[in-house]
Protein backbone atom coordinates (compact mmCIF):
# COMPACT_ATOMS: atom_id res chain seq x y z
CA UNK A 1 3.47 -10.94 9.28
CA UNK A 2 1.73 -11.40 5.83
CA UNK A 3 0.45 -8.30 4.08
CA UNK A 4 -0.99 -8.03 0.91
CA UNK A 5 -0.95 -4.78 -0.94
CA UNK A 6 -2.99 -3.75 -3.69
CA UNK A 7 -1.70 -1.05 -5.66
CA UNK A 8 -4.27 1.15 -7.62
CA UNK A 9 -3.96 3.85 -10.04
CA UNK A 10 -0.64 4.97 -10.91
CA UNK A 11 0.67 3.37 -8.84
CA UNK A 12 0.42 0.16 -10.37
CA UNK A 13 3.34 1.20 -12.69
CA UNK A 14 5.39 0.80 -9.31
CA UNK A 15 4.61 -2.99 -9.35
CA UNK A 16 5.20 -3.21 -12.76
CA UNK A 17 8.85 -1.59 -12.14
CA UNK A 18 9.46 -3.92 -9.54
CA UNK A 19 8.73 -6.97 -11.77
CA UNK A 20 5.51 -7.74 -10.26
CA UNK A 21 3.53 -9.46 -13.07
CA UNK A 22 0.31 -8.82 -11.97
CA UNK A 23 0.93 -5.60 -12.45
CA UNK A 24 -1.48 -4.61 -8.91
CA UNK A 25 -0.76 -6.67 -6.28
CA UNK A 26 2.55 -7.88 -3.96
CA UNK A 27 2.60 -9.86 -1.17
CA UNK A 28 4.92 -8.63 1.36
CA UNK A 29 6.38 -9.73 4.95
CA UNK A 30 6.16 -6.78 7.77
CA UNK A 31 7.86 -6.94 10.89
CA UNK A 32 5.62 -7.13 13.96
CA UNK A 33 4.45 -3.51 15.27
CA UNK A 34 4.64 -2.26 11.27
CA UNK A 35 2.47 0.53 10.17
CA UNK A 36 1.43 1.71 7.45
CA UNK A 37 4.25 4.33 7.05
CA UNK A 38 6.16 1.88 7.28
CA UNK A 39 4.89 -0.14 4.81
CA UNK A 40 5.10 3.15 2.42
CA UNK A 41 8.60 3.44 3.58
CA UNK A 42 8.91 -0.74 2.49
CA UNK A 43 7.95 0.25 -0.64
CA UNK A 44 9.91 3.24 -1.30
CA UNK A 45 6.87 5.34 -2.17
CA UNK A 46 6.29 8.98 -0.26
CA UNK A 47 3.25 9.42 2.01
CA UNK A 48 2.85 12.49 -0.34
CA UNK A 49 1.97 10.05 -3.42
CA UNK A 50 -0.55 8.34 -1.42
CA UNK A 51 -4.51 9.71 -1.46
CA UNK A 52 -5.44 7.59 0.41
CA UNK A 53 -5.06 3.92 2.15
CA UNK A 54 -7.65 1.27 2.90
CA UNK A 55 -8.44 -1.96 4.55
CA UNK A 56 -11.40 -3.92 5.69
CA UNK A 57 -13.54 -1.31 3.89
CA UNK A 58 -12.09 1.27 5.71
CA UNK A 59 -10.17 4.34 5.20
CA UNK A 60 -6.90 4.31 7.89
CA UNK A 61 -4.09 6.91 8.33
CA UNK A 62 -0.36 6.40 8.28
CA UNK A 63 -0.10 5.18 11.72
CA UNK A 64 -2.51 2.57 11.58
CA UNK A 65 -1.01 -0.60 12.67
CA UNK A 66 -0.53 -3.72 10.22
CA UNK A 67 -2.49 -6.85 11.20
CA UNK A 68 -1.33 -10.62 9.89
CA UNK A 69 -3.14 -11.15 6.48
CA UNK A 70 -4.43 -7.53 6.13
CA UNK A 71 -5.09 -6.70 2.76
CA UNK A 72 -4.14 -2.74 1.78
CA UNK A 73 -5.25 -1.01 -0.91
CA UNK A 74 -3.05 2.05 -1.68
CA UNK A 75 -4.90 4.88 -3.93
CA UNK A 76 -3.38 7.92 -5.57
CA UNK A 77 -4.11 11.19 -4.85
CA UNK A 78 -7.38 12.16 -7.11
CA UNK A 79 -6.89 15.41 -9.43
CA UNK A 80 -9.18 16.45 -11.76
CA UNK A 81 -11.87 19.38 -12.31
């Protein structure tokens, strides 16, 4: 399935590593059954880098399950004071 990720924060300078030239955004192809562990896992990024994950306007967990043509945006963990 089709999967587009949107990479925000930080972790945009993972795309940029990976030669992505829009610097935000990669368009990946997940096995059937994927979640979105796995798509961490895809990407080689720790669940402990990730604040938080969204799609649809929704915030969903690490098991949620990948859908053809979802679009997921992946947010750093917010620090401040």
């Amino acid at each position: 399935m089709n999967i587009t990720v949107c990479l925000h924060d930080v972790l945009k300078e993972r795309a940029a590593a990976a030669g992505n030239k829009e610097h935000s955004k990669l368009d990946l192809v997940m096995p059937a059954g994927a979640t979105a562990a796995d798509l961490l896992d895809q990407l080689s990024l720790p669940q402990s880098r990730i604040g938080m994950i969204v799609t649809d306007g929704s915030r969903v967990g690490f098991d949620y399950r990948l859908k053809d043509r979802d679009v997921i945006q992946l947010f750093a963990p917010l620090a401040g004071g």
